[in-house]
Protein backbone atom coordinates (compact mmCIF):
# COMPACT_ATOMS: atom_id res chain seq x y z
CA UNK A 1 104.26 94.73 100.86
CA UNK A 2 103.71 97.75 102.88
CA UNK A 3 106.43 97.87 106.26
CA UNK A 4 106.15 99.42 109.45
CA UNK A 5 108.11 103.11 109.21
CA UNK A 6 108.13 106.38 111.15
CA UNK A 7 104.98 107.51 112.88
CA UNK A 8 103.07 110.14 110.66
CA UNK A 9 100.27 112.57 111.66
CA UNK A 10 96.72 111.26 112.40
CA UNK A 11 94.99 112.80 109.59
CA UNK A 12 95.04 111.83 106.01
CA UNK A 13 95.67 114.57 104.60
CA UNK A 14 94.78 115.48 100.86
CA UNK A 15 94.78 111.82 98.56
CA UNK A 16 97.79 110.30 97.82
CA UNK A 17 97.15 111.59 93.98
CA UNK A 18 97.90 115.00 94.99
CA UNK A 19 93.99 115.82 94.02
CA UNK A 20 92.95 118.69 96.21
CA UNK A 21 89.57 118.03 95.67
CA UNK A 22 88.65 116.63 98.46
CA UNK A 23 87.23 116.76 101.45
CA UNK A 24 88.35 116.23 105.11
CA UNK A 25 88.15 112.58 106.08
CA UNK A 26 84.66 111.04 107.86
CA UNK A 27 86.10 110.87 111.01
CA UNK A 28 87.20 113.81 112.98
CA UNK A 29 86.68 112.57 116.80
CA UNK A 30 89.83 111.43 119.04
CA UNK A 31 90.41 107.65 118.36
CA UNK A 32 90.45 105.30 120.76
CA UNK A 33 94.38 104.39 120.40
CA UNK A 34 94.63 108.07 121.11
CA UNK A 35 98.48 107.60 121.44
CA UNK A 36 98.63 105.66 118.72
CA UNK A 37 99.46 106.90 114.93
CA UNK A 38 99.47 105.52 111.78
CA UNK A 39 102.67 103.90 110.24
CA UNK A 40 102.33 105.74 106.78
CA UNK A 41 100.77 108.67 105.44
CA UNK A 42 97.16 107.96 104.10
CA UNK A 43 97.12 104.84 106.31
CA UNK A 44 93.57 105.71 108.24
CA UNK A 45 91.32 108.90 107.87
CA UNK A 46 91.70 109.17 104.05
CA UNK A 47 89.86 112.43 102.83
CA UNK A 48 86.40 112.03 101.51
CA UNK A 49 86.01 112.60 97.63
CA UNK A 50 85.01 116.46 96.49
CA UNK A 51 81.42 115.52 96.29
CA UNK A 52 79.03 112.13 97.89
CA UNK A 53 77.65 110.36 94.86
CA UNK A 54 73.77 110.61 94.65
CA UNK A 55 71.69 107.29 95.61
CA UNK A 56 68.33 106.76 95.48
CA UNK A 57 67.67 103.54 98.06
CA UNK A 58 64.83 100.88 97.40
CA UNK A 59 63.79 98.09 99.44
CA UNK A 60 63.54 94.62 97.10
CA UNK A 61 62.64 92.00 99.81
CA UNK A 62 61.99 92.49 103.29
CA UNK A 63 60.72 90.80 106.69
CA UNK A 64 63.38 87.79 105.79
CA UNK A 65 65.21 86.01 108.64
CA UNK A 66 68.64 87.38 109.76
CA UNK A 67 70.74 86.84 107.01
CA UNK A 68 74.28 86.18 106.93
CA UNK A 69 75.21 86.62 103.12
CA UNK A 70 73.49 86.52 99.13
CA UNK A 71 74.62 85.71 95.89
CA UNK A 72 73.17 86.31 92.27
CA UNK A 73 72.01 83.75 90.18
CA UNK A 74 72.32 84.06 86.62
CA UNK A 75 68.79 84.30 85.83
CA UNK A 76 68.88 87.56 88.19
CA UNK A 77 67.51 85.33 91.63
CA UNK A 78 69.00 85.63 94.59
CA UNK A 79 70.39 82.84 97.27
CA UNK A 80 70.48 84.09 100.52
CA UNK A 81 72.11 82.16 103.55
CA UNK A 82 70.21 82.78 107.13
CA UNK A 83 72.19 82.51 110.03
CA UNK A 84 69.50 80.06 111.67
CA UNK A 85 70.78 77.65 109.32
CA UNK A 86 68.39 77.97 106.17
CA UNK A 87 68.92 78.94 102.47
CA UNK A 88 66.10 80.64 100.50
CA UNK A 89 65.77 81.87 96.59
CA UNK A 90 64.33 85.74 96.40
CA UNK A 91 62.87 85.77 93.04
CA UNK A 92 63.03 89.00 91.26
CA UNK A 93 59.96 90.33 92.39
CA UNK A 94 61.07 89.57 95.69
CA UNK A 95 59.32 86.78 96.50
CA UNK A 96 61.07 84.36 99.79
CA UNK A 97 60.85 80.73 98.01
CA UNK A 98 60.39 78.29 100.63
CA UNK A 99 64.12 77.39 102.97
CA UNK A 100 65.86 74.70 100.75
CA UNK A 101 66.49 71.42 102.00
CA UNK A 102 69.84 69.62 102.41
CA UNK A 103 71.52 72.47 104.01
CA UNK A 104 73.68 70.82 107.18
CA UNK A 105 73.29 71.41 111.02
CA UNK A 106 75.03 74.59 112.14
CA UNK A 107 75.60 75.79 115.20
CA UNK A 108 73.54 79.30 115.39
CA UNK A 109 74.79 80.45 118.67
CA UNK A 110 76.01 83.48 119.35
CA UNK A 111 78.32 84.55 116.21
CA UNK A 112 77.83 81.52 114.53
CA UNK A 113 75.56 80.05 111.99
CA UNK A 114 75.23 79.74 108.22
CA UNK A 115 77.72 82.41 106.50
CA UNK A 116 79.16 82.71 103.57
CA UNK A 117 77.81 81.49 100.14
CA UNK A 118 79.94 81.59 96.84
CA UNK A 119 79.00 79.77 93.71
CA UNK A 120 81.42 77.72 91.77
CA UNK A 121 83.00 79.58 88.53
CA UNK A 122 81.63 77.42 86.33
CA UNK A 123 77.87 77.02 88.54
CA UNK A 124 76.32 77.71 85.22
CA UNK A 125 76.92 73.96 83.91
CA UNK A 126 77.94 72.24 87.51
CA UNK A 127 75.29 74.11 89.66
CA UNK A 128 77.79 73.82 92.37
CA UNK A 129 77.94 76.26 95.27
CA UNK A 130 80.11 76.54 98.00
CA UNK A 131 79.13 77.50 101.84
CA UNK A 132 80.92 78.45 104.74
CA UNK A 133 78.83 77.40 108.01
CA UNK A 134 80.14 77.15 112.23
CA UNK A 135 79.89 73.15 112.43
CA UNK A 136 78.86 71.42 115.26
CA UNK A 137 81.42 68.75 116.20
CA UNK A 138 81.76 65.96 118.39
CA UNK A 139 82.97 66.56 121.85
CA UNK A 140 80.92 70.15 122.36
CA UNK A 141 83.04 71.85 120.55
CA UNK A 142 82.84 73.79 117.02
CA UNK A 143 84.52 75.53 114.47
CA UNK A 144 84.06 77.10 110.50
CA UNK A 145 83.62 73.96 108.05
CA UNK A 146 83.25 74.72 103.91
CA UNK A 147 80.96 72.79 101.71
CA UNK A 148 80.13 72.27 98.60
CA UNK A 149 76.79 70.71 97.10
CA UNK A 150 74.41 71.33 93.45
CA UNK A 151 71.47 73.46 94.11
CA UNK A 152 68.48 72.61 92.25
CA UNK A 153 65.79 74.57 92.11
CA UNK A 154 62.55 75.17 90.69
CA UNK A 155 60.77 78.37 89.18
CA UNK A 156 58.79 78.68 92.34
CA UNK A 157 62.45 78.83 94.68
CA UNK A 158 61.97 75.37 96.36
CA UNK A 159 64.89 73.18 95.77
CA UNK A 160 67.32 70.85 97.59
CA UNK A 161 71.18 70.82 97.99
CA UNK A 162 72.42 67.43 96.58
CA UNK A 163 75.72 65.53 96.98
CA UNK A 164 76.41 68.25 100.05
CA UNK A 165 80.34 67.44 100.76
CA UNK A 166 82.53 69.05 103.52
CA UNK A 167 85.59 69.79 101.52
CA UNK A 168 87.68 72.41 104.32
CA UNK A 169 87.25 72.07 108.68
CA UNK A 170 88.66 74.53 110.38
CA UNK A 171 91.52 73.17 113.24
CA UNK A 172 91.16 73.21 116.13
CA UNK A 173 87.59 72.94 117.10
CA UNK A 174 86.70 75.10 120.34
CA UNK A 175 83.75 75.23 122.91
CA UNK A 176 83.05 79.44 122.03
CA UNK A 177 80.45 81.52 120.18
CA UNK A 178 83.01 83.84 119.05
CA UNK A 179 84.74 85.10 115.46
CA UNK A 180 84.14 82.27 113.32
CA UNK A 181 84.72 84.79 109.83
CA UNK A 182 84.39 84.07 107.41
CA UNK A 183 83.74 84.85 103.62
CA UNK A 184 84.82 82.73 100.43
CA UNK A 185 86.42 84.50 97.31
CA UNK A 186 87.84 82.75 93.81
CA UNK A 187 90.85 83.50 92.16
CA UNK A 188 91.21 83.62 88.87
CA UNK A 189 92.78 80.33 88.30
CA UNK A 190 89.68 78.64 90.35
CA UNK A 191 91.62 78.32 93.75
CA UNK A 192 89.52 79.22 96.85
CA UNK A 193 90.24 81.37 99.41
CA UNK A 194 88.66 81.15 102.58
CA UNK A 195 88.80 83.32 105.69
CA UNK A 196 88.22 82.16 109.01
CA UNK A 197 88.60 83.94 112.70
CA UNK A 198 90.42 83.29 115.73
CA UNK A 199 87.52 82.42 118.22
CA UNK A 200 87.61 85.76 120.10
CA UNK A 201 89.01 84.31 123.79
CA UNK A 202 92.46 84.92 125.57
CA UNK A 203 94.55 82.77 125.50
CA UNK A 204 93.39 81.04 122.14
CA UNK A 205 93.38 84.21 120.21
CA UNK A 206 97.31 83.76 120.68
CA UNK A 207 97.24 81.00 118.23
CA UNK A 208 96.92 83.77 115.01
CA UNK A 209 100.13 83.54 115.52
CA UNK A 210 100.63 79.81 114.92
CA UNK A 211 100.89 78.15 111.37
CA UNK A 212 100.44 74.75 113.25
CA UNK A 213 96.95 76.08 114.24
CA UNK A 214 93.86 77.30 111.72
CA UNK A 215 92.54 80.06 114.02
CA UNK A 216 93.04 83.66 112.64
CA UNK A 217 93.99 82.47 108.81
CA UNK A 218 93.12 82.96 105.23
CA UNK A 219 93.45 79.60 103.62
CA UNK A 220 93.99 79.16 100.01
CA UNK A 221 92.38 75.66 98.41
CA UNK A 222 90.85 73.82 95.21
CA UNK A 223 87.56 73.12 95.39
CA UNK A 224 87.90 69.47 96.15
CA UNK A 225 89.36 70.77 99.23
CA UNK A 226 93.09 69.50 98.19
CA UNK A 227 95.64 71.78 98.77
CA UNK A 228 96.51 73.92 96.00
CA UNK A 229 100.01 74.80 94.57
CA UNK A 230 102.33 77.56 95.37
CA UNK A 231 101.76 76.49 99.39
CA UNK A 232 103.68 79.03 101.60
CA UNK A 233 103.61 76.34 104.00
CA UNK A 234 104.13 73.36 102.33
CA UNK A 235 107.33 72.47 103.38
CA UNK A 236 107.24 73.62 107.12
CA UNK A 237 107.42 71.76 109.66
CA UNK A 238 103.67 70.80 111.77
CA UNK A 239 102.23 73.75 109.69
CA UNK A 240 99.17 73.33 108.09
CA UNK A 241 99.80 73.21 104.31
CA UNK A 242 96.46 75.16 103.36
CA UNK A 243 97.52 78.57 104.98
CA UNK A 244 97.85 81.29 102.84
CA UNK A 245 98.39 83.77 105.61
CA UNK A 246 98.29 84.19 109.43
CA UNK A 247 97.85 86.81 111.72
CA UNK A 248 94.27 87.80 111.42
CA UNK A 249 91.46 88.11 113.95
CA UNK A 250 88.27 88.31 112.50
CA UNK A 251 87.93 88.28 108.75
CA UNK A 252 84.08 88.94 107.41
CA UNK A 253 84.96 90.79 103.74
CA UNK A 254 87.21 89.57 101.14
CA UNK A 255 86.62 90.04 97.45
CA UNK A 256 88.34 89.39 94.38
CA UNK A 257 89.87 92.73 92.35
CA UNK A 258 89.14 92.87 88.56
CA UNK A 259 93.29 92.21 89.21
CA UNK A 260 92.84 89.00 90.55
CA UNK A 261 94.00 90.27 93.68
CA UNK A 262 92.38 89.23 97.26
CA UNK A 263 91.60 92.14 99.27
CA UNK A 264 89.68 90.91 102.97
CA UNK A 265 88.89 93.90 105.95
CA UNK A 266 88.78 92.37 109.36
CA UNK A 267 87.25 93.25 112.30
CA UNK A 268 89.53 95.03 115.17
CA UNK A 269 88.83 95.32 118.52
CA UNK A 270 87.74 98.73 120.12
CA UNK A 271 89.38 100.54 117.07
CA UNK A 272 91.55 98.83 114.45
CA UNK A 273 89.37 97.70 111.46
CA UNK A 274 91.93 96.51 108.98
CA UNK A 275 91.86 96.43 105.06
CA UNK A 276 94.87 94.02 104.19
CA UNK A 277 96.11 92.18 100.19
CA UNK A 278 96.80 89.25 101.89
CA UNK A 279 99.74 88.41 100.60
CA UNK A 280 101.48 84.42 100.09
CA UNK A 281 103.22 83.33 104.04
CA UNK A 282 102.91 86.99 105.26
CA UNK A 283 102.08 87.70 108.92
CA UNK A 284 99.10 90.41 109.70
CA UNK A 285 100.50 90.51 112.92
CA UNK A 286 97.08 89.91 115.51
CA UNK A 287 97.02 89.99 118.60
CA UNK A 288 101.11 91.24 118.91
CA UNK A 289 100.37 94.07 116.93
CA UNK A 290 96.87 96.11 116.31
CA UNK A 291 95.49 99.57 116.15
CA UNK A 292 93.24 100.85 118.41
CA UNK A 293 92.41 98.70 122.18
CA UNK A 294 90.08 96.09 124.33
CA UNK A 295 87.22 96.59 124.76
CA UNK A 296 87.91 97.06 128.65
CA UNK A 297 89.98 100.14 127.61
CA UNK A 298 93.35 98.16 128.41
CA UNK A 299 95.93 97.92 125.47
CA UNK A 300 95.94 94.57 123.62
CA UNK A 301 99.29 92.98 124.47
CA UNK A 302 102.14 95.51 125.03
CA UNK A 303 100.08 97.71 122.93
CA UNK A 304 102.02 98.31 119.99
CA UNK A 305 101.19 98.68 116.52
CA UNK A 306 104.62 97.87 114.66
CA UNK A 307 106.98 94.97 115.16
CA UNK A 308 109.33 93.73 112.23
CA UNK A 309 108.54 90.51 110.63
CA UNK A 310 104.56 91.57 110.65
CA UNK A 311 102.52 93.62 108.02
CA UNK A 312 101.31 96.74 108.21
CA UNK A 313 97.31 97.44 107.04
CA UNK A 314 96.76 98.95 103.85
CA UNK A 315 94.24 100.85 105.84
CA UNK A 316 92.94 100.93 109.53
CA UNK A 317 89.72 102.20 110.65
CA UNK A 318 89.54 103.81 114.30
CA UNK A 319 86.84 104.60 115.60
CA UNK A 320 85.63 101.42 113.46
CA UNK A 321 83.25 100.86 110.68
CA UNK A 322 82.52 97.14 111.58
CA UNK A 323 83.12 95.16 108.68
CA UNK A 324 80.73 92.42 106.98
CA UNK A 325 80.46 91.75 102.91
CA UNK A 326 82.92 93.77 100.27
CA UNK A 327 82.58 93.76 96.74
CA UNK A 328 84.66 95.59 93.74
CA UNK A 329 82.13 98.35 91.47
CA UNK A 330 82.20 96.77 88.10
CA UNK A 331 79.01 98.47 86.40
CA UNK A 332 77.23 101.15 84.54
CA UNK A 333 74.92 102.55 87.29
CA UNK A 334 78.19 104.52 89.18
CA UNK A 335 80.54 105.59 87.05
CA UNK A 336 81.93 107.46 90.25
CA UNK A 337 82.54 103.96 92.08
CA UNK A 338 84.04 102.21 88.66
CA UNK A 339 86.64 99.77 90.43
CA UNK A 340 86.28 100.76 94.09
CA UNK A 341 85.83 98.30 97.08
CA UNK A 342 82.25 98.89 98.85
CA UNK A 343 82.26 97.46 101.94
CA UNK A 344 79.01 96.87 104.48
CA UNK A 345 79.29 98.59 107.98
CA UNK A 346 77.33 97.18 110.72
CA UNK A 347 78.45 99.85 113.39
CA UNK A 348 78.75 102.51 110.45
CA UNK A 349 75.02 101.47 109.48
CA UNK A 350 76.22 102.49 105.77
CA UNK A 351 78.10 101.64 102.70
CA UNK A 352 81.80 102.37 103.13
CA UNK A 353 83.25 103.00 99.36
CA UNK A 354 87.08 103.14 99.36
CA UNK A 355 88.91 104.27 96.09
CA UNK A 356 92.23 102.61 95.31
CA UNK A 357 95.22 103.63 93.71
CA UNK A 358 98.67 102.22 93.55
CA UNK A 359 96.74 99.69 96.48
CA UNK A 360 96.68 102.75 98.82
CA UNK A 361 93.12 104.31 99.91
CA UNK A 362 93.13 107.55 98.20
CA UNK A 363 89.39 108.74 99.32
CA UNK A 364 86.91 107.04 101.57
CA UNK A 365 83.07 107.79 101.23
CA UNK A 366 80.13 107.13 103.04
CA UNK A 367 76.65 106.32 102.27
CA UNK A 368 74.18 106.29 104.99
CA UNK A 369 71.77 103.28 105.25
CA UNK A 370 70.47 103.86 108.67
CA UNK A 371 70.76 99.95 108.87
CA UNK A 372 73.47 97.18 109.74
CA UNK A 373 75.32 96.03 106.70
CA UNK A 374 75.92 92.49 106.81
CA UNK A 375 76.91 91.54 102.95
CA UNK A 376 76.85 93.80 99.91
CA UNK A 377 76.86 92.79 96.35
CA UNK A 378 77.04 94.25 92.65
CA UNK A 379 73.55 93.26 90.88
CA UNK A 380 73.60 92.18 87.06
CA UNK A 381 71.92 95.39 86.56
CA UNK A 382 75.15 97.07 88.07
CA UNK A 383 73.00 98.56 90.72
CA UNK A 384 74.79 97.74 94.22
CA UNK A 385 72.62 95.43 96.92
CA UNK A 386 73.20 95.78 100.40
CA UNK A 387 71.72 92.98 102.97
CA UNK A 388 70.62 94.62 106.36
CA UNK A 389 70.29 92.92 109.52
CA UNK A 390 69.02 93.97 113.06
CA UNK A 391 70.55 93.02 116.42
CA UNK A 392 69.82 90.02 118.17
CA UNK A 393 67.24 87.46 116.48
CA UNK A 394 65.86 90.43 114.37
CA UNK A 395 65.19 90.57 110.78
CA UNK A 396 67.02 91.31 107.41
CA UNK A 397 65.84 93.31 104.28
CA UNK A 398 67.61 93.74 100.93
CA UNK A 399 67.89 97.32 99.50
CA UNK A 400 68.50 98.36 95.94
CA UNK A 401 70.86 101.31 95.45
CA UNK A 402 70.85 102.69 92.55
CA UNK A 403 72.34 106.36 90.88
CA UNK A 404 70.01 109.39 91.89
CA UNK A 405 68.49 111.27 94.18
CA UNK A 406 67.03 111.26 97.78
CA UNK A 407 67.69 107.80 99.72
């Protein structure tokens, strides 16, 4: 685990390799927690590699409702999630089947909707997939729900969800609009992890903090929704079993290393984009601790970014990147990005592509999309696929990136 220590400078410096090949790091403006520093060198700013990999961009699908998040099928289809509530197949010409029915009543405002989408590890037999959605509850209020169901489909892209099954609710529900996460990632032994956010508002935000409360956690499951072994949690008192972690505020990436290691990057506030390895009972420290500041300019808290008992970031981003979809490079296509974490900016409008070594961020590089990033994903082909979205009802389009270039 990595522990609070002794201030450093601001900038990263060269990569923790000792390579001097580099560059300086994207970001060279004041950041916002201008008093602030980082608790370890190579912490935030990481240098950018010696050279930007080429990428030539292509768009495979466009004018589709807002989406929220895609996964590959194994005949090379895509199922997308739409934050409206609807799931579609994109064929591989591109083609929008027609939205699938059996999908469950979400609640669409504000941050919420339809999110995540993960299939089962063994979809190819079961057909199962799993989906995390903002539920509409009894009472007014809300909160993020997983479920599971078997997509069936045709060649066309119409289909149904059958035997659709909430296996995971989210506790306590809450009347807000606000941070509901949340993405869903595997492990290797078929346990599922599932991130979910703290609901935004003061004073609720506080309960990140509390294991007797499911705001601000990464849970860790089976996919019958029973809790699975090795429990941090288990044997405390009021807490809820499930809880892998605590201490998170808005978690929209997490992926699965070729390690079996969970990696998720959360969103800050004004400054303060995390990358964390969740790790089994630790505490990520949100709201006592956090880089950067409100969004009214006032700290967070006392405004400190260290306490003991609470985990220091792998990596922080301020000025932030705004974090949605993350996926490991496993492919042909980049040789450059072979086992790096690509991660979707929506205030970045780009790719962010972090290289890893010894789990510290040696080089960070960007790739310019001109476009929100809202999930990303490594095609069969090994090409990378990057879901854009535009602000408010708006539109999404998928683009191809492939080695090359121009863009």
């Amino acid at each position: 685990m990595l522990a609070g220590g002794q201030a450093l400078a601001q900038s990263g410096g060269s990569s923790a390799s000792g390579d001097a090949a580099t560059r300086p790091p994207v970001a060279t403006g004041a950041p916002h927690g201008a008093d602030q520093s980082p608790a370890f060198e190579g912490q935030t700013r990481a240098p950018q590699p010696a050279t930007d990999v080429a990428v030539t961009t292509e768009t495979v699908s466009d004018d589709l409702p807002k989406l929220w998040s895609m996964e590959f099928l194994a005949d090379g289809r895509m199922l997308v999630a739409a934050k409206d509530g609807a799931m579609h197949i994109i064929g591989t010409g591109g083609a929008v089947g027609e939205a699938l029915a059996g999908v469950p009543d979400v609640d669409a405002r504000g941050q919420g909707g339809l999110l995540d989408i993960a299939l089962a590890p063994d979809f190819a037999d079961s057909r199962t997939i799993f989906f995390s959605f903002s539920e509409p509850r009894d009472g007014g209020v809300n909160g993020t729900s997983v479920a599971a169901a078997e997509l069936r489909t045709d060649e066309a892209g119409s289909g149904t969800l059958e035997n659709v099954r909430v296996i995971f609710r989210q506790t306590p529900g809450y009347a807000g609009t606000k941070h509901f996460g949340s993405r869903l990632a595997f492990a290797p032994n078929g346990d599922l992890f599932v991130t979910v956010g703290e609901r935004s508002d003061t004073p609720i935000r506080d309960q990140a903090q509390d294991v007797t409360s499911g705001l601000g956690k990464v849970f860790r499951i089976r996919p019958d929704g029973s809790l699975a072994d090795g429990s941090p949690f288990v044997d405390a008192a009021d807490a809820l079993p499930e809880i892998w972690s605590y201490g998170h505020r808005n978690l929209q990436s997490a992926v699965i290393d070729d390690a079996g290691q969970l990696w998720t990057v959360e969103h800050g506030p004004k400054g303060g984009d995390e990358l964390n390895r969740p790790e089994q009972g630790v505490n990520y420290g949100w709201p006592v601790i956090t880089y950067g500041i409100d969004y009214s300019g006032a700290p967070i808290g006392e405004g400190i970014t260290a306490q003991d008992g609470m985990e220091q970031p792998v990596y922080y981003w301020d000025p932030v990147i705004g974090p949605s979809g993350m996926a490991q490079y496993q492919g042909d296509e980049f040789p450059e990005w072979q086992g790096a974490l690509l991660i979707g900016g929506l205030v970045s409008q780009g790719l962010v592509v972090l290289q890893i070594e010894d789990d510290q961020v040696v080089t960070e590089e960007r790739v310019p999309l001109d476009a929100r990033i809202r999930d990303v994903k490594v095609g069969p082909d090994g090409a990378v696929y990057a879901v854009t979205e535009t602000r408010g009802g708006g539109s999404s389009s998928i683009l191809r990136l492939t080695a090359g270039e121009g863009g």
